[in-house]
Protein backbone atom coordinates (compact mmCIF):
# COMPACT_ATOMS: atom_id res chain seq x y z
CA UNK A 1 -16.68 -10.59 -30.21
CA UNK A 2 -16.54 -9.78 -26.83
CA UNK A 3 -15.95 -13.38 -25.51
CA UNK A 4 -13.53 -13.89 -27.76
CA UNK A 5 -11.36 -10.59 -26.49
CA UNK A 6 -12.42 -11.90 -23.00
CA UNK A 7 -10.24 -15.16 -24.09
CA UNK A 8 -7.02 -13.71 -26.12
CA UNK A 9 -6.77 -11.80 -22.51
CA UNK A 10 -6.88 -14.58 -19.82
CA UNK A 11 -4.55 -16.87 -22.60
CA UNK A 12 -2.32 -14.00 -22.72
CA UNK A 13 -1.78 -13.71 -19.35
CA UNK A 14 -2.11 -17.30 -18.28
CA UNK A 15 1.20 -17.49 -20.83
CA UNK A 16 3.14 -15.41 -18.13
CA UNK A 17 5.65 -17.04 -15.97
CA UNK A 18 3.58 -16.92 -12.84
CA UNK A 19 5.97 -16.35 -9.56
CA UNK A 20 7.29 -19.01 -7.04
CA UNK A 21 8.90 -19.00 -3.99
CA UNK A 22 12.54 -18.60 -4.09
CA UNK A 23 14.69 -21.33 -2.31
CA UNK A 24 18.35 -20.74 -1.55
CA UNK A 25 21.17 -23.84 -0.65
CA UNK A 26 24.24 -24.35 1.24
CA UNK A 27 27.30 -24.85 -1.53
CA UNK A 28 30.64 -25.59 0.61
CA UNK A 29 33.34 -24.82 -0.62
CA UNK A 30 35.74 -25.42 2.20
CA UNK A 31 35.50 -27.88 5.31
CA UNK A 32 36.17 -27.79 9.24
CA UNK A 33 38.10 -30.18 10.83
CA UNK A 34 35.71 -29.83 13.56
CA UNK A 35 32.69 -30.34 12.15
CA UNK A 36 30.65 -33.09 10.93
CA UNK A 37 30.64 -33.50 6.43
CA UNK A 38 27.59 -32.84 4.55
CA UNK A 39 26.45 -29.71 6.09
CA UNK A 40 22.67 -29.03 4.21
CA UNK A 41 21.09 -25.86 4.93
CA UNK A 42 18.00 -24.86 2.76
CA UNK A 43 15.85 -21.71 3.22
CA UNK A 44 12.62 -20.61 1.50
CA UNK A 45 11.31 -17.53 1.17
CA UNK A 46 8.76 -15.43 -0.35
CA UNK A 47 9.26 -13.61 -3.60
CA UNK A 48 8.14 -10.22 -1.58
CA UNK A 49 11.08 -10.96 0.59
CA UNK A 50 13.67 -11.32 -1.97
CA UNK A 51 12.54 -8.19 -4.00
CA UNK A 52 12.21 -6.13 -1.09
CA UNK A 53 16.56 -6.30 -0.92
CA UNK A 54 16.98 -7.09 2.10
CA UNK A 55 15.66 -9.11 5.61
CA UNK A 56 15.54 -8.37 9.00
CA UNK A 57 13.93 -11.11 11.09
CA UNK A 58 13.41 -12.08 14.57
CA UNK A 59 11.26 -15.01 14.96
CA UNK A 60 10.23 -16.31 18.55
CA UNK A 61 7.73 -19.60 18.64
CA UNK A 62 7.57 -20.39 22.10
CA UNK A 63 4.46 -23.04 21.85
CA UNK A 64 5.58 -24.12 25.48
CA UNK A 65 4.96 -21.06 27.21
CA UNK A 66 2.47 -18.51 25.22
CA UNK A 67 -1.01 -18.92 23.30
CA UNK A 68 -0.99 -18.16 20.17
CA UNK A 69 2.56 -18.75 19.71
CA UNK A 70 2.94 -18.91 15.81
CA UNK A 71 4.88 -15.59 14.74
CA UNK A 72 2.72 -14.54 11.81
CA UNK A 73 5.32 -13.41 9.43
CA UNK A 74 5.04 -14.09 5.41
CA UNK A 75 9.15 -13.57 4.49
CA UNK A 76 10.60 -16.28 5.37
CA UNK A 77 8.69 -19.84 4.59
CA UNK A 78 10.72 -22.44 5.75
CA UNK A 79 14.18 -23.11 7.43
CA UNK A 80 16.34 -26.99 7.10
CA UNK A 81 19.43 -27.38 8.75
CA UNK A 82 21.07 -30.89 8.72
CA UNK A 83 24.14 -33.20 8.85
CA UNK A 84 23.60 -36.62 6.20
CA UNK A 85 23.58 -39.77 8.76
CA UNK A 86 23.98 -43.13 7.94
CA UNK A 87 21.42 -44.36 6.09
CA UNK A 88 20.02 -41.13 5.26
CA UNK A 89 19.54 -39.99 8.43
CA UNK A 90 19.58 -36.60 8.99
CA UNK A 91 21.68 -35.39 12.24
CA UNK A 92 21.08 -32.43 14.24
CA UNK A 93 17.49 -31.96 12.16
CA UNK A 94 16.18 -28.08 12.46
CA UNK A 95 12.96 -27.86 10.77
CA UNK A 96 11.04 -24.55 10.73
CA UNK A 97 7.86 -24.05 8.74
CA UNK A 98 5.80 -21.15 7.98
CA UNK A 99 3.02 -20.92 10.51
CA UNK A 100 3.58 -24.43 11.87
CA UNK A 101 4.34 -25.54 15.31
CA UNK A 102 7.23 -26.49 16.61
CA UNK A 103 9.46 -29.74 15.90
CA UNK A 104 10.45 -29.57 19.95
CA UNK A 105 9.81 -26.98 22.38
CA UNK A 106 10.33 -23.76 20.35
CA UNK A 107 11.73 -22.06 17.26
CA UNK A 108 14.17 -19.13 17.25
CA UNK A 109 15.42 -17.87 14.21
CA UNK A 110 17.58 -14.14 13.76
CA UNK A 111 18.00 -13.49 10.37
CA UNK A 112 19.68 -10.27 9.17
CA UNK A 113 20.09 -10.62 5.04
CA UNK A 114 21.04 -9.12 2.08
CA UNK A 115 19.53 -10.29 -1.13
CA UNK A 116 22.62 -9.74 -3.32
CA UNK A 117 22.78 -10.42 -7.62
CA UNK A 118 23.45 -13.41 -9.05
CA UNK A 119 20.89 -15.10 -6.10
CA UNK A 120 23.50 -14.42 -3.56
CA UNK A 121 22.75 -13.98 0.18
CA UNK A 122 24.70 -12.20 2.54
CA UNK A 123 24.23 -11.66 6.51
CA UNK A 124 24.15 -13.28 9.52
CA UNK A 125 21.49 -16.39 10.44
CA UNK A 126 21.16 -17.69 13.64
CA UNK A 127 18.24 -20.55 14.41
CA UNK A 128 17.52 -22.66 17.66
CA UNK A 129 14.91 -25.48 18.21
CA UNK A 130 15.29 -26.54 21.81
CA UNK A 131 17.34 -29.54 20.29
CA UNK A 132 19.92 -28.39 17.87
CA UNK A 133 21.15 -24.69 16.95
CA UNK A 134 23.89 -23.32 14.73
CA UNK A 135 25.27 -19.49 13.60
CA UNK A 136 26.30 -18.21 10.17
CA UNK A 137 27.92 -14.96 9.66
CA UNK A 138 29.15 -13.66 6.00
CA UNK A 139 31.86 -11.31 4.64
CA UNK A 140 30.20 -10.78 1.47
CA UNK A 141 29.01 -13.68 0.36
CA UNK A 142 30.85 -15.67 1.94
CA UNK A 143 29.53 -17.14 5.02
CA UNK A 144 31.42 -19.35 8.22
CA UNK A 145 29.36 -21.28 10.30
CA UNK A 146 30.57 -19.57 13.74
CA UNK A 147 29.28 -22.23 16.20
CA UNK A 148 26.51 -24.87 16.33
CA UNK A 149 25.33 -27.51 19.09
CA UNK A 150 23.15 -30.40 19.47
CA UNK A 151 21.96 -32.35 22.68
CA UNK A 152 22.49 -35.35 20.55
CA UNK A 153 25.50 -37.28 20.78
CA UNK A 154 26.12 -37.52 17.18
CA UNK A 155 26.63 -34.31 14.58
CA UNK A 156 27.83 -31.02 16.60
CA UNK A 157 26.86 -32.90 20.00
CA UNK A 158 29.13 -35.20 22.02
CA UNK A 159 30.76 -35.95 18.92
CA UNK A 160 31.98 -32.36 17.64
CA UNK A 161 31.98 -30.36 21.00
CA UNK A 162 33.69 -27.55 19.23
CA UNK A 163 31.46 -27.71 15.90
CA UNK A 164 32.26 -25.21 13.21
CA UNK A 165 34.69 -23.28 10.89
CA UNK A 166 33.08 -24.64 7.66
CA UNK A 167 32.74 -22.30 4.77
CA UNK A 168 30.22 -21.82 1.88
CA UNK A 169 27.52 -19.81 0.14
CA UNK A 170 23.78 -19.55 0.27
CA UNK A 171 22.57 -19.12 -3.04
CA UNK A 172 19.29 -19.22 -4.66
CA UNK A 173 18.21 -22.36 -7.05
CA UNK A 174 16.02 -20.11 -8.66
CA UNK A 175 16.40 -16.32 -9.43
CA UNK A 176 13.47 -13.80 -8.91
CA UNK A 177 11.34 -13.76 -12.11
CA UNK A 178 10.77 -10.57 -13.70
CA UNK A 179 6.60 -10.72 -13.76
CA UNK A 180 5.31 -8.26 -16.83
CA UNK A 181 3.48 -5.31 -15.87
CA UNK A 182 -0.22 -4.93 -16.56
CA UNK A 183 0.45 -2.82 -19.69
CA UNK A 184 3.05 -5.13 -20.96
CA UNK A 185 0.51 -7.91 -20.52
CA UNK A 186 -2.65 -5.41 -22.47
CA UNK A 187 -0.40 -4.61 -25.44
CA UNK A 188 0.25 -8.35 -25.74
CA UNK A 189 -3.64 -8.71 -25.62
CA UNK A 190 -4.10 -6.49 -28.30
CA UNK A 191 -1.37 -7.60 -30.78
CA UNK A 192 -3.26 -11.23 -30.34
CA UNK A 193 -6.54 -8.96 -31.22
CA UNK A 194 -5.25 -7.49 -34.01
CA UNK A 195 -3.98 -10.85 -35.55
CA UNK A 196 -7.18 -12.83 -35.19
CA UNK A 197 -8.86 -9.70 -36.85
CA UNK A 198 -6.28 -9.94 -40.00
CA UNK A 199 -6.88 -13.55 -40.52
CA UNK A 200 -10.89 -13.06 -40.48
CA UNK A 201 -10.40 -10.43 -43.03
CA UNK A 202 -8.61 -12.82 -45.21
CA UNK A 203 -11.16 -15.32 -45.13
């Protein structure tokens, strides 16, 4: 009897949704003259972060010049910033990863966010590799990329010397999931009880 209470309860809560990271993606919705097309942006971060409301976030890897130089934060999980090349290249590449070293010489990233309904953000982002960097700033949701730079000749390099003015919104591919609560998940434990006692009545 006991086993088989022992089971109803891990199927019942194996059943729950069980919680991901949340990812939010650059959607233009109007270009720059001076700026390269096919702006991607792409951050990830933790589903802590996103229900805490709100993100303020100053990371500094500086693997060049300090041991240990991994910032040990758990909000924010990974950072992509790119322009589509030919070929699939990707131009201007900032990659950040949680806990990983540097692409190049360091990371840099300033986040100040608001984690706004409908998987929104709002805020200002600023991130810097020792190759490429670019700034966003919002009014409301609504963010403008204020500057960005590359020492590559293509993208916001030699190309675009005066890279940005493009508009668009960070949102979120997937909103937070609402995880039951333990009691939610032990009534739904005991209604599965309570069934598998009715039907060994009947028989």
């Amino acid at each position: 009897m006991f086993r088989k209470i022992s089971c109803l309860l891990a199927a019942v809560a194996l059943a729950q949704p069980a919680a991901a990271d949340v990812i939010y993606t650059w959607h233009q919705t109007a270009a720059s003259p001076t700026m390269p097309e096919a702006l991607n942006i792409e951050l990830v971060f933790s589903d802590a972060a996103v229900a805490g409301g709100a993100l303020a976030l100053d990371i500094d890897n500086q693997c060049m010049f300090v041991d240990p130089c991994i910032d040990p934060q758990d909000s924010l999980l990974s950072l992509r910033y790119w322009y589509d090349g030919f070929g699939g290249e990707r131009i201007n590449y900032i990659e950040y990863e949680h806990r990983s070293h540097p692409r190049y010489f360091f990371d840099r990233i300033s986040l100040d966010l608001a984690f706004m309904p409908g998987g929104m953000l709002s805020g200002s982002i600023f991130a810097i590799d020792g190759n490429s960097d670019f700034s966003l700033q919002s009014q409301g949701r609504m963010f403008t990329m204020m500057a960005a730079h590359s020492d590559e000749y293509v993208g916001c390099g030699w190309e675009y010397p005066e890279c940005g003015g493009a508009r668009g919104m960070l949102r979120a591919r997937r909103g937070p999931q609402e995880v039951p609560e333990p009691p939610v998940l032990a009534l739904g434990a005991l209604a599965a009880l309570g069934a598998w006692a009715a039907r060994r009545r009947r028989a």
